[in-house]
Protein backbone atom coordinates (compact mmCIF):
# COMPACT_ATOMS: atom_id res chain seq x y z
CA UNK A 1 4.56 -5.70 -2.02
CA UNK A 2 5.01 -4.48 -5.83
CA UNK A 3 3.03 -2.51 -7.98
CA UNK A 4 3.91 -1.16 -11.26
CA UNK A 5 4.15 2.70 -11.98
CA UNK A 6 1.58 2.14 -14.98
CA UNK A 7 -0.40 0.30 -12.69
CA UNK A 8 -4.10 2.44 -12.92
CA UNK A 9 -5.88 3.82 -9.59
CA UNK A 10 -7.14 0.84 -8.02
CA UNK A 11 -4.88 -2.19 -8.49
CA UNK A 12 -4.30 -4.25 -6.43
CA UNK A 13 -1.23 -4.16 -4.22
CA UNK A 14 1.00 -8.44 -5.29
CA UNK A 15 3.36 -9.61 -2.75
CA UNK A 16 6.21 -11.48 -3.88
CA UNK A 17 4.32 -14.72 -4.76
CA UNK A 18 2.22 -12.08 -6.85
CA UNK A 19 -0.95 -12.71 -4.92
CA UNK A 20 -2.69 -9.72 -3.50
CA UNK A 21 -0.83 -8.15 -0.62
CA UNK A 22 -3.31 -7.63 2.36
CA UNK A 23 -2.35 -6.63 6.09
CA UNK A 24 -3.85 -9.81 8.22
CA UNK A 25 -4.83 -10.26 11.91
CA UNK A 26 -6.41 -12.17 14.36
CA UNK A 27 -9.13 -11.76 16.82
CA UNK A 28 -9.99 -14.61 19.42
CA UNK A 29 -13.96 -13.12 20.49
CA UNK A 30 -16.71 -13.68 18.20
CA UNK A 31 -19.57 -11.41 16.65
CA UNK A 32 -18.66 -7.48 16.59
CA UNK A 33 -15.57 -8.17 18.78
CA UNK A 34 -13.71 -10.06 16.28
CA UNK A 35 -14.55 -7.96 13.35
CA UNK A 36 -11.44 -6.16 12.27
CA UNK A 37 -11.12 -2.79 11.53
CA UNK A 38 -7.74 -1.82 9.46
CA UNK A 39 -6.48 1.53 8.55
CA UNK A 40 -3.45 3.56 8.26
CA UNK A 41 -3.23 6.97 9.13
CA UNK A 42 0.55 7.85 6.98
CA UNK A 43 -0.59 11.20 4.99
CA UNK A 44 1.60 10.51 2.39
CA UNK A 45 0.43 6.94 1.80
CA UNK A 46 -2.95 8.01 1.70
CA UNK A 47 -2.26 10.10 -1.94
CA UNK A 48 -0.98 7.08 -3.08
CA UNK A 49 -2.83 3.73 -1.65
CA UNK A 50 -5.82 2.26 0.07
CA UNK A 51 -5.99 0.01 2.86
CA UNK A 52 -9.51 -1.59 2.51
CA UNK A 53 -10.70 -1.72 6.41
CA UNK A 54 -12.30 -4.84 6.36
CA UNK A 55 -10.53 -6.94 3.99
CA UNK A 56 -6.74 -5.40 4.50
CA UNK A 57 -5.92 -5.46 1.12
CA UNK A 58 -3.92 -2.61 -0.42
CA UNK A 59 -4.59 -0.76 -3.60
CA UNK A 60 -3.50 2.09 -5.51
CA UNK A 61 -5.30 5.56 -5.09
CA UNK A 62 -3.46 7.44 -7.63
CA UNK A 63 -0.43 7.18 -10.33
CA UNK A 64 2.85 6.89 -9.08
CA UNK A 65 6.38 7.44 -10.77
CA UNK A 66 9.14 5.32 -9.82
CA UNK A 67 11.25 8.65 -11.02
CA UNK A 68 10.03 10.55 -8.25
CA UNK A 69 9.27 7.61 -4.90
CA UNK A 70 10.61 3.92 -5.56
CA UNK A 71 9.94 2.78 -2.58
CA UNK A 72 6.52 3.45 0.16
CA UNK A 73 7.21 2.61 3.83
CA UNK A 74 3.93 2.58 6.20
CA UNK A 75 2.07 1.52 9.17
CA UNK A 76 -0.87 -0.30 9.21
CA UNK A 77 -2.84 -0.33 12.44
CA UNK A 78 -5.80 -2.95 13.17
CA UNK A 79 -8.64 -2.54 15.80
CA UNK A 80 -12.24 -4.47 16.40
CA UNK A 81 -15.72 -3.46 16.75
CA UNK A 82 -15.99 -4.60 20.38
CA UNK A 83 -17.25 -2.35 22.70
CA UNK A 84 -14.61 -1.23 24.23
CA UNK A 85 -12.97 -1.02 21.23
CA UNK A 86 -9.73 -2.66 21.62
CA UNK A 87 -6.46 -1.99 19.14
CA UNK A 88 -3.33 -4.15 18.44
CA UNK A 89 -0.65 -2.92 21.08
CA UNK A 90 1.59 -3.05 17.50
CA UNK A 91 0.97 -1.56 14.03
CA UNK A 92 2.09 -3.65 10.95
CA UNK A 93 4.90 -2.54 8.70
CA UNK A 94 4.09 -2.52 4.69
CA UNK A 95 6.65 -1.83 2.31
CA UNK A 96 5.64 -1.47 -1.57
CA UNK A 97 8.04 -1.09 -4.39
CA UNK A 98 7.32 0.49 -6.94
CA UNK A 99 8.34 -1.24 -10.20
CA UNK A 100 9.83 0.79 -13.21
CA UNK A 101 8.78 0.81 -16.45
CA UNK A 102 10.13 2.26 -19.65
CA UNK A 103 8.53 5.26 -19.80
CA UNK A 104 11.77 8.14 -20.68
CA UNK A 105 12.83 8.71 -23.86
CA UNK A 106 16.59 9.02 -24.55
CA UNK A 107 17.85 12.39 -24.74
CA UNK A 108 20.79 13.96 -26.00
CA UNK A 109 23.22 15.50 -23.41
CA UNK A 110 23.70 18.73 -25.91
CA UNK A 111 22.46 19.62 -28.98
CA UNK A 112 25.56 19.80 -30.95
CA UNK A 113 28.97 18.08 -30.76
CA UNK A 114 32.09 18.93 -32.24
């Protein structure tokens, strides 16, 4: 996915077709045991993005800086509401780039030259 570094807390996460990037998966039951439950438990991600639990989709949390992380790598796991509970044997890879913007002002290397 991509999301801009000016992007405010709360956008939405666009894939590359620049619809909204959301985690998917399938459960074959019905009722409570098909109803998905999606999280992620990366502490770092969690300063930065969201992973809604029922929907999968993926929003920002917080600013980010393309000067200080370009790019987040995470896991996202999926489980249902069945009892037993029962989770994917697999977690789901996201990667988000974070798109720069022009946001630095040119400076000088020194003050004086000569």
């Amino acid at each position: 996915g991509n999301v801009s570094e000016s992007a405010l807390p709360g956008t939405m996460v666009l894939d590359n077709a620049r619809l909204p990037l959301a985690v998917q998966a399938t459960d074959m039951d019905s009722n409570d045991n098909a109803r998905l439950f999606y999280r992620t438990t990366d502490k770092d991600t969690l300063q930065y993005f969201s992973v809604d639990p029922n929907t999968g989709a993926i929003r920002t949390v917080a600013s980010l800086d393309f000067e200080r992380k370009k790019i987040f790598n995470f896991t996202v796991e999926v489980s249902d509401q069945g009892s037993p509970q029962l989770q994917a044997h697999q977690a789901s890879r996201v990667v988000i780039y974070v798109v720069d913007v022009n946001d630095n002002i040119p400076r000088f290397t020194r003050h004086s030259y000569q």
